[in-house]
Protein backbone atom coordinates (compact mmCIF):
# COMPACT_ATOMS: atom_id res chain seq x y z
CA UNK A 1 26.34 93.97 82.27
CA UNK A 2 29.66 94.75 83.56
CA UNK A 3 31.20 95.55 80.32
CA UNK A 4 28.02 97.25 79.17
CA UNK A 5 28.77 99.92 82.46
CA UNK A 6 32.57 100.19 81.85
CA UNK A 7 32.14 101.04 78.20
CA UNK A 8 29.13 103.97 79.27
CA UNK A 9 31.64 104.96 81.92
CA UNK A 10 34.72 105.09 79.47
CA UNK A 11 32.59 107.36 77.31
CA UNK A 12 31.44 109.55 79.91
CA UNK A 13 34.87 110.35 80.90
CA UNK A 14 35.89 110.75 76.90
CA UNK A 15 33.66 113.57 76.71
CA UNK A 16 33.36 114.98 80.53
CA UNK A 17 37.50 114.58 80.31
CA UNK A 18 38.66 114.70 77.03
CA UNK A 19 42.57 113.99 76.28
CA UNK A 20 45.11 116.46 76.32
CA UNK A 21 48.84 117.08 76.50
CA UNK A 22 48.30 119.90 78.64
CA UNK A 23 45.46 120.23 81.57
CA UNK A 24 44.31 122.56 83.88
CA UNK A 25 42.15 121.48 86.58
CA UNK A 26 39.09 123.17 86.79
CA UNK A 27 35.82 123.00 88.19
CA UNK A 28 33.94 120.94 85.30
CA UNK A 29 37.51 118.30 85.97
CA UNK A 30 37.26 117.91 89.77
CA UNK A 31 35.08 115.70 91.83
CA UNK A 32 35.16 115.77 95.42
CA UNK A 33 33.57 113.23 98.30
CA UNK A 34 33.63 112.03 101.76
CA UNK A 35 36.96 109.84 102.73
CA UNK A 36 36.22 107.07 105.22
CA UNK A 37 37.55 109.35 108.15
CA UNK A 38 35.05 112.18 106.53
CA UNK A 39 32.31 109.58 106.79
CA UNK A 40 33.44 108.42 110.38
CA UNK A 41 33.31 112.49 111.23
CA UNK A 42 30.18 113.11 109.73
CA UNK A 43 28.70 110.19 111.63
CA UNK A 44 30.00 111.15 114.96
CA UNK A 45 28.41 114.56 114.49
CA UNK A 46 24.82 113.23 114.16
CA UNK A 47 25.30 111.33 117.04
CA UNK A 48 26.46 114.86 118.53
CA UNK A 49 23.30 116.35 117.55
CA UNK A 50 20.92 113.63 118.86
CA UNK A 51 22.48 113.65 122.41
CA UNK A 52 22.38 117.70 122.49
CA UNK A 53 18.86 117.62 121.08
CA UNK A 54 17.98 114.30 123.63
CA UNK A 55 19.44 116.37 126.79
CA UNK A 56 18.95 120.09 125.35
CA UNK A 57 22.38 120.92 126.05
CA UNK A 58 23.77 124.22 124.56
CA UNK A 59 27.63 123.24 125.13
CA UNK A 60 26.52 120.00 123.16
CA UNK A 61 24.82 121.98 120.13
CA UNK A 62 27.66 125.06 119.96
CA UNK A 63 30.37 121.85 119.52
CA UNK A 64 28.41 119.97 116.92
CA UNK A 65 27.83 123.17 114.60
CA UNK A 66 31.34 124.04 115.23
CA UNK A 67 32.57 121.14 113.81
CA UNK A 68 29.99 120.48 111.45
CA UNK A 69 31.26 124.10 109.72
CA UNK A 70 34.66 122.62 110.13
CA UNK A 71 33.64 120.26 107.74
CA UNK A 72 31.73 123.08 105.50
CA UNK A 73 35.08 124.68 105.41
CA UNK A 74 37.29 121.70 104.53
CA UNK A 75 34.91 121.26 101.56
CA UNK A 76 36.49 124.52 100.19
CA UNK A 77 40.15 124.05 101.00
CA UNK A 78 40.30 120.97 99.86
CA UNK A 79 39.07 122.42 96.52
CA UNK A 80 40.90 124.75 96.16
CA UNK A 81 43.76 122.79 96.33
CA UNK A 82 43.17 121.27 93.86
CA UNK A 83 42.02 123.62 91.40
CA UNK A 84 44.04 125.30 88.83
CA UNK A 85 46.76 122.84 88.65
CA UNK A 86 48.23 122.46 85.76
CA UNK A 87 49.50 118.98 83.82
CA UNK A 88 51.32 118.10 81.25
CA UNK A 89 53.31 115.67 79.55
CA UNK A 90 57.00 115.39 80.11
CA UNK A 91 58.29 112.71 77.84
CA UNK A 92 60.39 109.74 79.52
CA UNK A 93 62.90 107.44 77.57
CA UNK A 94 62.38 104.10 76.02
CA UNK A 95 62.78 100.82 77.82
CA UNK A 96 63.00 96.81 77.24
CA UNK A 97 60.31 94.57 77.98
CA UNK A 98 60.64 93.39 81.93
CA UNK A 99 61.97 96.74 82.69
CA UNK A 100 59.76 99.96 84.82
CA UNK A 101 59.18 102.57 82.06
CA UNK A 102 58.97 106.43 83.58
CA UNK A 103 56.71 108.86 82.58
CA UNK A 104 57.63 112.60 83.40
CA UNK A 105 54.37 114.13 84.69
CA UNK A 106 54.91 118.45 85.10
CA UNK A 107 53.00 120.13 87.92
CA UNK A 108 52.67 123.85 87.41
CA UNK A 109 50.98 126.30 89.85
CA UNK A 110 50.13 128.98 88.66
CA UNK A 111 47.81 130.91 91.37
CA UNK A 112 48.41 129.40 94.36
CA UNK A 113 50.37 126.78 96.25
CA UNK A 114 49.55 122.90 96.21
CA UNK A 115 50.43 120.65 99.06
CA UNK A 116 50.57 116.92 99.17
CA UNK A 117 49.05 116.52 95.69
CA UNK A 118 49.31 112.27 94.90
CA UNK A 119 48.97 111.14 91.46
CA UNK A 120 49.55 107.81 89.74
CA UNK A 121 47.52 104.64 87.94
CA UNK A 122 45.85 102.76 90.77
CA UNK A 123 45.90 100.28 92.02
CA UNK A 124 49.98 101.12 91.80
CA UNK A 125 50.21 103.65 95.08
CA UNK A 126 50.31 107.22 94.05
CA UNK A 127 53.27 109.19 94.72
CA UNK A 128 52.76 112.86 96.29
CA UNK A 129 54.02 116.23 95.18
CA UNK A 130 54.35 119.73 96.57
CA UNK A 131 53.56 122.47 93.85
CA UNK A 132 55.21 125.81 95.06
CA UNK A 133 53.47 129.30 93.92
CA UNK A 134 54.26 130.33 90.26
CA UNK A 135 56.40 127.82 89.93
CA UNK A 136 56.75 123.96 88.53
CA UNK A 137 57.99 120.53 89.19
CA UNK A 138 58.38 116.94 87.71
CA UNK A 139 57.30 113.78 89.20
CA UNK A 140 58.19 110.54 87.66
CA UNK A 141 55.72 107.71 87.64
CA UNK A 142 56.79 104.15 86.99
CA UNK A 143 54.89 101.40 85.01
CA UNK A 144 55.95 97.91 84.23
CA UNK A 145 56.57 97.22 80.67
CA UNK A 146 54.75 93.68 80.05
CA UNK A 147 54.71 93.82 76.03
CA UNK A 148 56.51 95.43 72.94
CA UNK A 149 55.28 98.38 71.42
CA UNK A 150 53.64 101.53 72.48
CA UNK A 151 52.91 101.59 76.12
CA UNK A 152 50.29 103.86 76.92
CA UNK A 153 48.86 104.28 80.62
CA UNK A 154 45.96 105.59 80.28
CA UNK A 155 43.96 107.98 82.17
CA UNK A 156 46.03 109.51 85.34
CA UNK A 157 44.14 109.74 88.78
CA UNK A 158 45.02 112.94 90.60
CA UNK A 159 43.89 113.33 94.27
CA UNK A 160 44.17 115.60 97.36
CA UNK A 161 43.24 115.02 100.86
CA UNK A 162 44.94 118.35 102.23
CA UNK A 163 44.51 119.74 104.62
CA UNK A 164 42.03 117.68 106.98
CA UNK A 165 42.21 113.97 105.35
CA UNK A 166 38.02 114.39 105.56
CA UNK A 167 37.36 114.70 101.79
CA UNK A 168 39.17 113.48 98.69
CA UNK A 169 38.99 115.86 95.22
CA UNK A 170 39.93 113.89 92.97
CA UNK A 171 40.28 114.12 88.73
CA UNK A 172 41.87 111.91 85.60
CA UNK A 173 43.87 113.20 83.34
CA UNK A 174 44.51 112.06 79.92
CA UNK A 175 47.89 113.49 78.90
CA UNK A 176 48.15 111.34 75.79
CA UNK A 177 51.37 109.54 77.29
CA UNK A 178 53.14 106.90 75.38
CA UNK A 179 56.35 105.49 75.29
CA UNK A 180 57.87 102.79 73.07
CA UNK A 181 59.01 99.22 74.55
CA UNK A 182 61.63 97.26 73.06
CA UNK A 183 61.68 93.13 73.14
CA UNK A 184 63.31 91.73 75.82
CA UNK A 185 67.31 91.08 74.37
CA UNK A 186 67.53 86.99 74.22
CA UNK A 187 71.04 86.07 74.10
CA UNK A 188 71.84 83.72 71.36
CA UNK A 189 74.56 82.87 68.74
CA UNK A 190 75.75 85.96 66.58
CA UNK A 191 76.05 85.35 62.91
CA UNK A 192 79.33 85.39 61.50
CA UNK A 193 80.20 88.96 59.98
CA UNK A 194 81.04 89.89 56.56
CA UNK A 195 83.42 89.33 54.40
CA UNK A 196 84.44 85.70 56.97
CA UNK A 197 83.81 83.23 54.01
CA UNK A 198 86.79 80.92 53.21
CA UNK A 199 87.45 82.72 49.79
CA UNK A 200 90.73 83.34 48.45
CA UNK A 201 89.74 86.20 46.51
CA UNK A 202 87.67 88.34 49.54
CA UNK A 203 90.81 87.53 51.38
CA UNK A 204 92.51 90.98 52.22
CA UNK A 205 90.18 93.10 50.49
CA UNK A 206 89.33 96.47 51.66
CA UNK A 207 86.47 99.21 50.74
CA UNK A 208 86.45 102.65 52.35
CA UNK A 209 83.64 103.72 54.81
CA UNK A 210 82.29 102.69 58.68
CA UNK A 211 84.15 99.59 59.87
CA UNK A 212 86.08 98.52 62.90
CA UNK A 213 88.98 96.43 61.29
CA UNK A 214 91.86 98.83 60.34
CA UNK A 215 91.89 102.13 61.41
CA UNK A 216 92.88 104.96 57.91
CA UNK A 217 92.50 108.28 59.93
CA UNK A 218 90.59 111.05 61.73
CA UNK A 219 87.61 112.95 59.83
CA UNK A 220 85.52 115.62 60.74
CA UNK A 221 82.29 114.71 63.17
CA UNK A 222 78.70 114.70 61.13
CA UNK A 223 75.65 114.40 62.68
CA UNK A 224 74.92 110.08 63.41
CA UNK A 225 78.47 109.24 63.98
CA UNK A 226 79.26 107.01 66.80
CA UNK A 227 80.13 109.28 69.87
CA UNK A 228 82.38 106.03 70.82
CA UNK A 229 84.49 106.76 67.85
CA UNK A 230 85.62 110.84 68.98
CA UNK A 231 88.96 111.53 69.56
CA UNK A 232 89.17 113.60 72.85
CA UNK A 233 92.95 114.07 72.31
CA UNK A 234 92.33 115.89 69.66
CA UNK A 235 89.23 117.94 71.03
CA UNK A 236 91.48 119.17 73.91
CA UNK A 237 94.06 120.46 71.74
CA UNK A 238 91.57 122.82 70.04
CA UNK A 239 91.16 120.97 66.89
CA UNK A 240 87.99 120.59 66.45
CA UNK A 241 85.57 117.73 66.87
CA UNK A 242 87.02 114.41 65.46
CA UNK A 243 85.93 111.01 64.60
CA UNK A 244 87.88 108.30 64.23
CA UNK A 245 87.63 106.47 60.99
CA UNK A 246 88.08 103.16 59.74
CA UNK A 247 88.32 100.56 57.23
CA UNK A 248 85.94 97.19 56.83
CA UNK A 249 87.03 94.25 54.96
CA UNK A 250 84.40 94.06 52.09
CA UNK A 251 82.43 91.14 50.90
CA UNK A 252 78.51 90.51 51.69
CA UNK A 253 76.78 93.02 53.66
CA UNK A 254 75.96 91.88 57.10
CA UNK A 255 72.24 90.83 57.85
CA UNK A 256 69.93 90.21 60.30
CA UNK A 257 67.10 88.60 58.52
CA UNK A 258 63.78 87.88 60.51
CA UNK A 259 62.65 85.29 57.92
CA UNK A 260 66.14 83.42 58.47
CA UNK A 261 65.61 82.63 61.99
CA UNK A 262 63.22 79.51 63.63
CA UNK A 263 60.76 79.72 66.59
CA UNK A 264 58.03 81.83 67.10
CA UNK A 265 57.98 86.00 66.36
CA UNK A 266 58.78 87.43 69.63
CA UNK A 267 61.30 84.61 70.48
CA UNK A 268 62.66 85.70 66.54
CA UNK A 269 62.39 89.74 67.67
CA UNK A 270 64.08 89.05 70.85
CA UNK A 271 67.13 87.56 69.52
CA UNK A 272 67.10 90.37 66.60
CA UNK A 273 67.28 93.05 69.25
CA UNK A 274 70.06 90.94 71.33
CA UNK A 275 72.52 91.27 67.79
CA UNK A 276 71.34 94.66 67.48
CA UNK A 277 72.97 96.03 70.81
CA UNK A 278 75.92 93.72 70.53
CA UNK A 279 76.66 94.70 66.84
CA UNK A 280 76.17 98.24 67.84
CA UNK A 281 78.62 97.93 70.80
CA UNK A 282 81.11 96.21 68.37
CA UNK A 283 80.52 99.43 66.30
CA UNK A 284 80.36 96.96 63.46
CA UNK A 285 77.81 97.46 60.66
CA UNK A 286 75.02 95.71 60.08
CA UNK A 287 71.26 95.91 58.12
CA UNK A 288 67.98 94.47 59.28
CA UNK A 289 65.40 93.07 57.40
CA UNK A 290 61.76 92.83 58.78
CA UNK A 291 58.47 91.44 56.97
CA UNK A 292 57.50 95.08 55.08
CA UNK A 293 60.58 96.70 56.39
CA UNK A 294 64.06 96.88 55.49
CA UNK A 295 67.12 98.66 57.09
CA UNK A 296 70.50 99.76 54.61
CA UNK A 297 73.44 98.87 56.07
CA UNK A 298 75.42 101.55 58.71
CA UNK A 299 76.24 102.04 61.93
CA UNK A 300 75.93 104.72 64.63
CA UNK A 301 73.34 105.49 67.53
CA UNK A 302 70.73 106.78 65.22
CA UNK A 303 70.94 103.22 63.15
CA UNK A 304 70.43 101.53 66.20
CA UNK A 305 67.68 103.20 67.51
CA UNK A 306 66.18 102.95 64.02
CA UNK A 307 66.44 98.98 64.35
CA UNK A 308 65.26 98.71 67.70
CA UNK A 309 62.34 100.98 66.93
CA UNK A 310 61.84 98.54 64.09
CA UNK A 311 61.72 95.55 66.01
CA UNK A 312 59.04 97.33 68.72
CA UNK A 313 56.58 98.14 66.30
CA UNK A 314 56.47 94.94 64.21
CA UNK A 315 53.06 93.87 63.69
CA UNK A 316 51.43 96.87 64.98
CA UNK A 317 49.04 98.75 62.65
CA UNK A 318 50.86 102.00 61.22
């Protein structure tokens, strides 16, 4: 039965709400009721009106309506304050599993100022944000990463109370937000690198391209080289932007092979992704090789990333 509502309820808010990247908050988004205190008041009013109408007092009856159009009034403002802000998605950066992934949420008014507007995934508290007139600003929202792979939060409450605390407007917004998780790093034995077999004949051998053993030179920077590997010196003297570049003793290719390693997947991915960020420190090159997925040999940031994003998304339908 439970299920059976929370499905009807999911689809409900599909099509009342659909997903966007971008959302204005309109009249068709917003819902607005009583808080507790807006009960409490509203409660304490009829009271109000049964002892005027009980002793016929006009002082009693001229404070009752008063405040009862207080409340009439709140309804609007607290409406309005809501209404015609603007959401959208602001990206965030990728994180390991264990760590608090930020989303970037942008709050844009456009007509009118917003005060004390509190968004966020309940049951986590929300966090609250002033929108100034014509202008923007960002919030970040934080969600613990529990698994690898796309993390996506879901539907975002957004809530105002302003200005009395009496009634809550409230919406959810589906900005589409995602952001990829990495395995948790597992430290473990590195395998030994290429080229570190006891024969005579790879002994002293050389080949030209990315290494870290002897260093040949400076080159001109291209796009995916290591930003570890620049030569300031040179930058400052107004030669251009230059990489370092160096030599790696040749023999077999390193690899970190998936099907090479015991224990379960994620124990398997987690040790992967420990190499991964201490070959790419080393700046020493490396390949991967997943079930269905292969990585060349190279080095650089953009490798790396490339091998962690690997290791996130294995097993997950394309």
């Amino acid at each position: 039965m439970i299920a059976t509502v929370r499905k009807r309820w999911a689809l409900w808010q599909a099509q009342r709400l659909p997903p966007a990247a971008q959302i204005r908050l309109t009249q068709r988004r917003i819902f607005i009721i009583p808080t507790q205190v807006g009960a409490a008041f509203f409660l304490a009013l009829a009271l109000m009106l049964l002892v005027a109408i009980n002793y016929q007092n006009s002082l009693a009856y001229g404070l009752t309506f008063l405040l009862a159009s207080l409340f009439v009034v709140a309804i609007l403002h607290t409406y309005r304050n809501l209404a015609g802000l603007t959401l959208s998605a602001a990206g965030g950066q990728a994180v390991f599993v264990g760590e608090q992934a930020r989303f970037r949420v942008r709050l844009e008014g456009v007509e009118r100022a917003h005060q004390a507007i509190a968004l966020g995934w309940p049951p986590q508290p929300l966090r609250t944000q002033d929108v100034p007139e014509q202008g923007a600003t960002e919030c970040e929202l934080d969600q613990l990463a529990l698994r690898r792979g796309w993390l996506r939060p879901g539907r975002l409450r957004v809530e105002s109370r302003f200005p009395l605390g009496l009634l809550v407007a409230w919406s959810f917004a589906d900005l589409q937000q995602a952001l990829l998780v990495y395995p948790r790093p597992l430290e473990g034995q590195l395998p030994l690198a290429a080229g570190s077999d006891d024969d005579p004949e790879d002994e002293g051998a050389r080949r030209a391209g990315l290494g870290v053993d002897d260093f040949q030179g400076l080159k001109s920077y291209q796009p995916g080289d290591s930003k570890r590997r620049l030569h300031w010196k040179a930058y400052s003297r107004g030669q251009g932007l230059l990489v370092k570049d160096f030599a790696a003793l040749s023999g077999r290719d390193l690899w970190l092979d998936f099907d090479a390693l015991d224990g379960d997947p994620e124990s398997r991915l987690s040790l992967l992704c420990y190499w991964v960020l201490q070959l790419s420190e080393r700046l020493q090159p490396f390949a991967l090789r997943l079930p269905g997925v292969q990585l060349e040999p190279a080095i650089g940031d953009s490798h790396r990333e490339a091998c962690l994003r690997a290791l996130a998304l294995y097993g997950e339908q394309p």
